[in-house]
N, C-alpha and C. Protein backbone atom coordinates (compact mmCIF):
# COMPACT_ATOMS: atom_id res chain seq x y z
N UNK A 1 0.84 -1.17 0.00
CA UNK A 1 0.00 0.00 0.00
C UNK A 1 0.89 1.23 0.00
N UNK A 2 0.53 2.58 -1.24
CA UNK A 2 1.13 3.64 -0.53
C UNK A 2 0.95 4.58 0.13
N UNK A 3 1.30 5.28 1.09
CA UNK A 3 0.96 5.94 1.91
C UNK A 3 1.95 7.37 1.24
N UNK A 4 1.48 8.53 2.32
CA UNK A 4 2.30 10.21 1.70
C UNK A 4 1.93 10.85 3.25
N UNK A 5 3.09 11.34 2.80
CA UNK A 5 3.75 12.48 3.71
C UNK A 5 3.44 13.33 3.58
N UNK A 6 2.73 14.62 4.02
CA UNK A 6 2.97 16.06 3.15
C UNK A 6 3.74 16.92 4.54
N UNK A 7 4.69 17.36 3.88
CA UNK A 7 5.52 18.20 5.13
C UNK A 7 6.46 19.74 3.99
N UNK A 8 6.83 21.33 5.06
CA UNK A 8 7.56 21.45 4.44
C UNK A 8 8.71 21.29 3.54
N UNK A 9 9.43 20.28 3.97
CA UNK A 9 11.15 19.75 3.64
C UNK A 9 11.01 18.72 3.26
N UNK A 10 11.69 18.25 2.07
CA UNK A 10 11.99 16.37 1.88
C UNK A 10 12.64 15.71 2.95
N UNK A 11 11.51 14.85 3.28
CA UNK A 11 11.77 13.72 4.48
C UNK A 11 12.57 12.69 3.96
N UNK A 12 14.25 12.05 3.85
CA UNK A 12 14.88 11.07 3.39
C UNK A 12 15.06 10.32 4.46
N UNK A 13 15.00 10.30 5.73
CA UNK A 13 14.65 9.39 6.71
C UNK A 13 13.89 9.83 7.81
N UNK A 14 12.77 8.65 8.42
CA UNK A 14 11.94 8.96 9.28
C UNK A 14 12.90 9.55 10.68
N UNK A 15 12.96 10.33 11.53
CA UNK A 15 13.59 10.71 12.89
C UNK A 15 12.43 11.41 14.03
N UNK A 16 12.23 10.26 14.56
CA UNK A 16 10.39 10.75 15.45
C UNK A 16 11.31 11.62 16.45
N UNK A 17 12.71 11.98 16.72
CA UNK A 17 13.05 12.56 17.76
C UNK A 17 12.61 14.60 17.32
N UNK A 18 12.40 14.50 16.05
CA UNK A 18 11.80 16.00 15.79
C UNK A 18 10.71 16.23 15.59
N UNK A 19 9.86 15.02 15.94
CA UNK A 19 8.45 15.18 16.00
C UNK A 19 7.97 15.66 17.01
N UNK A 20 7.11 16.87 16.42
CA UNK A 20 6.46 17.64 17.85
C UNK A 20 5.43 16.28 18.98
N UNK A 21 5.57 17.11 20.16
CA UNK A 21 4.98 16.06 21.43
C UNK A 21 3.49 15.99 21.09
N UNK A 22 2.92 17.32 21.06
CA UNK A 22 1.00 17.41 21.01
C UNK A 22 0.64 17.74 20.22
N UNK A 23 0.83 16.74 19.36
CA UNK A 23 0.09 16.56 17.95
C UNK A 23 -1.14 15.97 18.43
N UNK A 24 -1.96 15.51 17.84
CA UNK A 24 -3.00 15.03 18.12
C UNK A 24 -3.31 13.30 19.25
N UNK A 25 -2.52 12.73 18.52
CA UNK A 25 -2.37 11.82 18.94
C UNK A 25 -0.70 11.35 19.52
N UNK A 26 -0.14 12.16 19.96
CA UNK A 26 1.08 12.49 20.46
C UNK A 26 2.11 12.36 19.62
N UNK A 27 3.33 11.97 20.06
CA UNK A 27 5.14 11.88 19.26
C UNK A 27 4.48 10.61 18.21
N UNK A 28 4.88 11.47 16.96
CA UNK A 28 4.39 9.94 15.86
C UNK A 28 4.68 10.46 14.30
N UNK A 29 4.71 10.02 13.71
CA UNK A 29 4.85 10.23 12.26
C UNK A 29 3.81 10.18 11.29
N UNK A 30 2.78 11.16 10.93
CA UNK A 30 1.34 10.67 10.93
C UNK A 30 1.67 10.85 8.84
N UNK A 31 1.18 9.92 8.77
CA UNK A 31 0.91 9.51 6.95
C UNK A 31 -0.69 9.06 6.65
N UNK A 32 -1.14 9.09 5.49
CA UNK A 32 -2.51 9.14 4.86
C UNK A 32 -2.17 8.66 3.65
N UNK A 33 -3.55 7.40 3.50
CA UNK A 33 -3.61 6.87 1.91
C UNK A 33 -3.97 7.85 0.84
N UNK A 34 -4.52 8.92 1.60
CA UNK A 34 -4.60 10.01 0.53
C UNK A 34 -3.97 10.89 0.24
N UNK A 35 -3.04 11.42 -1.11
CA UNK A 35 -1.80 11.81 -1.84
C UNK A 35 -2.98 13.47 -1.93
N UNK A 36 -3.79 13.53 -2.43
CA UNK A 36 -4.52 14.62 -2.24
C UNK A 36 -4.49 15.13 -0.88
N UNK A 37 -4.70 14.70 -0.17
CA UNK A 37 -4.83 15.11 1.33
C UNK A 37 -3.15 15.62 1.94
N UNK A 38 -2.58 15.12 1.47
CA UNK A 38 -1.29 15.03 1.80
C UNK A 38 -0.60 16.26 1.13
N UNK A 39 -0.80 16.59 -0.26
CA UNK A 39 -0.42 17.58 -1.34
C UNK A 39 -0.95 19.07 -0.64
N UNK A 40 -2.18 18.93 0.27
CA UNK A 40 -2.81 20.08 0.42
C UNK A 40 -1.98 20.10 2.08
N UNK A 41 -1.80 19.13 2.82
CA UNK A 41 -1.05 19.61 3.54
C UNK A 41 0.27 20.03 3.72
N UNK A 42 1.17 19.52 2.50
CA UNK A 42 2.02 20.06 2.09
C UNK A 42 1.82 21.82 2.07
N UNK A 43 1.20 22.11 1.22
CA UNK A 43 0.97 23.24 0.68
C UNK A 43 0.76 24.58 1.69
N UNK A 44 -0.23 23.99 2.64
CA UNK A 44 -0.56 24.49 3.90
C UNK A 44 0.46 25.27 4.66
N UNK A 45 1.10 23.88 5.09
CA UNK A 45 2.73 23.74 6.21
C UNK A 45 3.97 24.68 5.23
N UNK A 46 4.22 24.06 4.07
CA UNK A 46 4.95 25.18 3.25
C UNK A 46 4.75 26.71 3.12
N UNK A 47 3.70 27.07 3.22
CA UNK A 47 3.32 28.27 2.94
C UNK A 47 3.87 28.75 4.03
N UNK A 48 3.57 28.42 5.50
CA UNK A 48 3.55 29.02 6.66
C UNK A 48 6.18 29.06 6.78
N UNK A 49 6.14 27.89 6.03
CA UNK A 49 7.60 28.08 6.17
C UNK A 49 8.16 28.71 4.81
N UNK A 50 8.01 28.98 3.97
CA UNK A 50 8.19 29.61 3.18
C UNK A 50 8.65 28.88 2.12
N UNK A 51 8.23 27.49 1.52
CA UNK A 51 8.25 26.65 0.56
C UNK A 51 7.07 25.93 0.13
N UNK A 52 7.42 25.71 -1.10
CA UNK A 52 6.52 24.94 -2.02
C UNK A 52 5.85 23.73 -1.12
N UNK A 53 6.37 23.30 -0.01
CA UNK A 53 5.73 22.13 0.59
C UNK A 53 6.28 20.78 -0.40
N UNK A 54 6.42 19.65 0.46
CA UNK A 54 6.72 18.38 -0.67
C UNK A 54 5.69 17.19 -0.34
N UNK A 55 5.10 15.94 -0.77
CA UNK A 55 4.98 15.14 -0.61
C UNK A 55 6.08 13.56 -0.54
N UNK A 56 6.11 12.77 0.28
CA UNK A 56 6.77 11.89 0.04
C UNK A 56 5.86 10.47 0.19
N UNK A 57 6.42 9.79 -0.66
CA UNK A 57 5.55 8.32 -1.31
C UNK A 57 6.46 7.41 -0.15
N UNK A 58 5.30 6.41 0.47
CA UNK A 58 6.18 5.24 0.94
C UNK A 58 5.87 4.43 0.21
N UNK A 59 6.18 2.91 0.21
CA UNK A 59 5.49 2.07 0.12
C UNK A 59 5.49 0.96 1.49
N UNK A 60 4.58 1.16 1.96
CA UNK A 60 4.11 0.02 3.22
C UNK A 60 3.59 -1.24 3.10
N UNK A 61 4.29 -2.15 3.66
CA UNK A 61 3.46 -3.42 3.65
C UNK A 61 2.92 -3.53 4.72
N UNK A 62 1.77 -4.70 4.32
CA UNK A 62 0.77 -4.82 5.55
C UNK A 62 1.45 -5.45 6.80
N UNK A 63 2.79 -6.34 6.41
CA UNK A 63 3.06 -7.03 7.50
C UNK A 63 3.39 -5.99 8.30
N UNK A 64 3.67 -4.83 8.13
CA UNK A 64 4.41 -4.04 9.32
C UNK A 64 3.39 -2.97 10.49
N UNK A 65 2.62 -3.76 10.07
CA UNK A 65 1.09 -4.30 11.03
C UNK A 65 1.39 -4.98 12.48
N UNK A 66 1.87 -5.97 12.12
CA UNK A 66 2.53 -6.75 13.22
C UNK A 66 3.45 -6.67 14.12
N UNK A 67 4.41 -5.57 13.29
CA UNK A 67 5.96 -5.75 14.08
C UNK A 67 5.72 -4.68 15.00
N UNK A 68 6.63 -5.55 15.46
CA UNK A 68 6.24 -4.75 17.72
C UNK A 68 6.88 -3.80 18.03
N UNK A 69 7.56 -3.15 17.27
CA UNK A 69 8.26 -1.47 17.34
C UNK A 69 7.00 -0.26 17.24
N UNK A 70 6.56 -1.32 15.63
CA UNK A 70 5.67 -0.03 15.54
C UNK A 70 3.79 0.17 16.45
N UNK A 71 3.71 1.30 16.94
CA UNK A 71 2.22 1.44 17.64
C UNK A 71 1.17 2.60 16.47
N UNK A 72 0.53 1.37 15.67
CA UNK A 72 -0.46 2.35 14.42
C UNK A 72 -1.64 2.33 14.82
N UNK A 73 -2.15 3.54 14.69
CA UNK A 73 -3.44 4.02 14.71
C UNK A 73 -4.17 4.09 13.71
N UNK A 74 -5.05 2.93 12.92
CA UNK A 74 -5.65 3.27 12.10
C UNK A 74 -7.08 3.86 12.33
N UNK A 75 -7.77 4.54 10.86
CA UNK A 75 -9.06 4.85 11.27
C UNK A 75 -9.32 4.23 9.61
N UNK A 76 -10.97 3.64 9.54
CA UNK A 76 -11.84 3.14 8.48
C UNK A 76 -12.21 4.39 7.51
N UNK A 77 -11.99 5.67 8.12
CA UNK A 77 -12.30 6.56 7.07
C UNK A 77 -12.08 8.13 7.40
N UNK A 78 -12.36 8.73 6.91
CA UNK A 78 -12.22 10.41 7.08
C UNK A 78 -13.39 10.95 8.06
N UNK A 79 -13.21 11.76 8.89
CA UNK A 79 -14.06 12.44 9.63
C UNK A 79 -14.01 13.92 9.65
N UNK A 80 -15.00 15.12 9.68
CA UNK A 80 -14.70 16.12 10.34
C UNK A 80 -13.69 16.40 11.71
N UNK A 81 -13.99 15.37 12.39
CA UNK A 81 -13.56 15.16 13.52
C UNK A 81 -12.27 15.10 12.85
């Protein structure tokens, strides 16, 4: 599956140690199956730093579902909320 990033700066490796604490769901690296969603948050976050904003493509497998490092929060769909 791929998943996207949208952040000011090209992300070439994940480092959760510069991830802000109170994000929503706390210290985490938050990605979306949606490349639209992601493009506009790019755009957003860039603006406010003074760049174009980037997206970055993973590709995720499902097994990494399982492995016991990682703690994922999925949700079934989009909310206002």
């Amino acid at each position: 599956m791929n998943i996207y990033y949208g952040s000011y700066t090209e992300i070439d490796d994940v480092d959760l140690s510069k991830s802000e604490r109170n994000k929503d769901f706390g210290r985490g690296f938050y990605v979306t199956r949606n490349r639209h969603h992601a493009e506009e948050w790019a755009k957003r976050i860039g603006e406010q730093h003074g760049t174009a904003g980037f997206v970055t493509e993973y590709e995720f497998g499902k097994y990494f579902f399982n492995e016991k490092n990682f703690k994922i929060l999925r949700f079934s769909g989009y909310t206002e909320r």
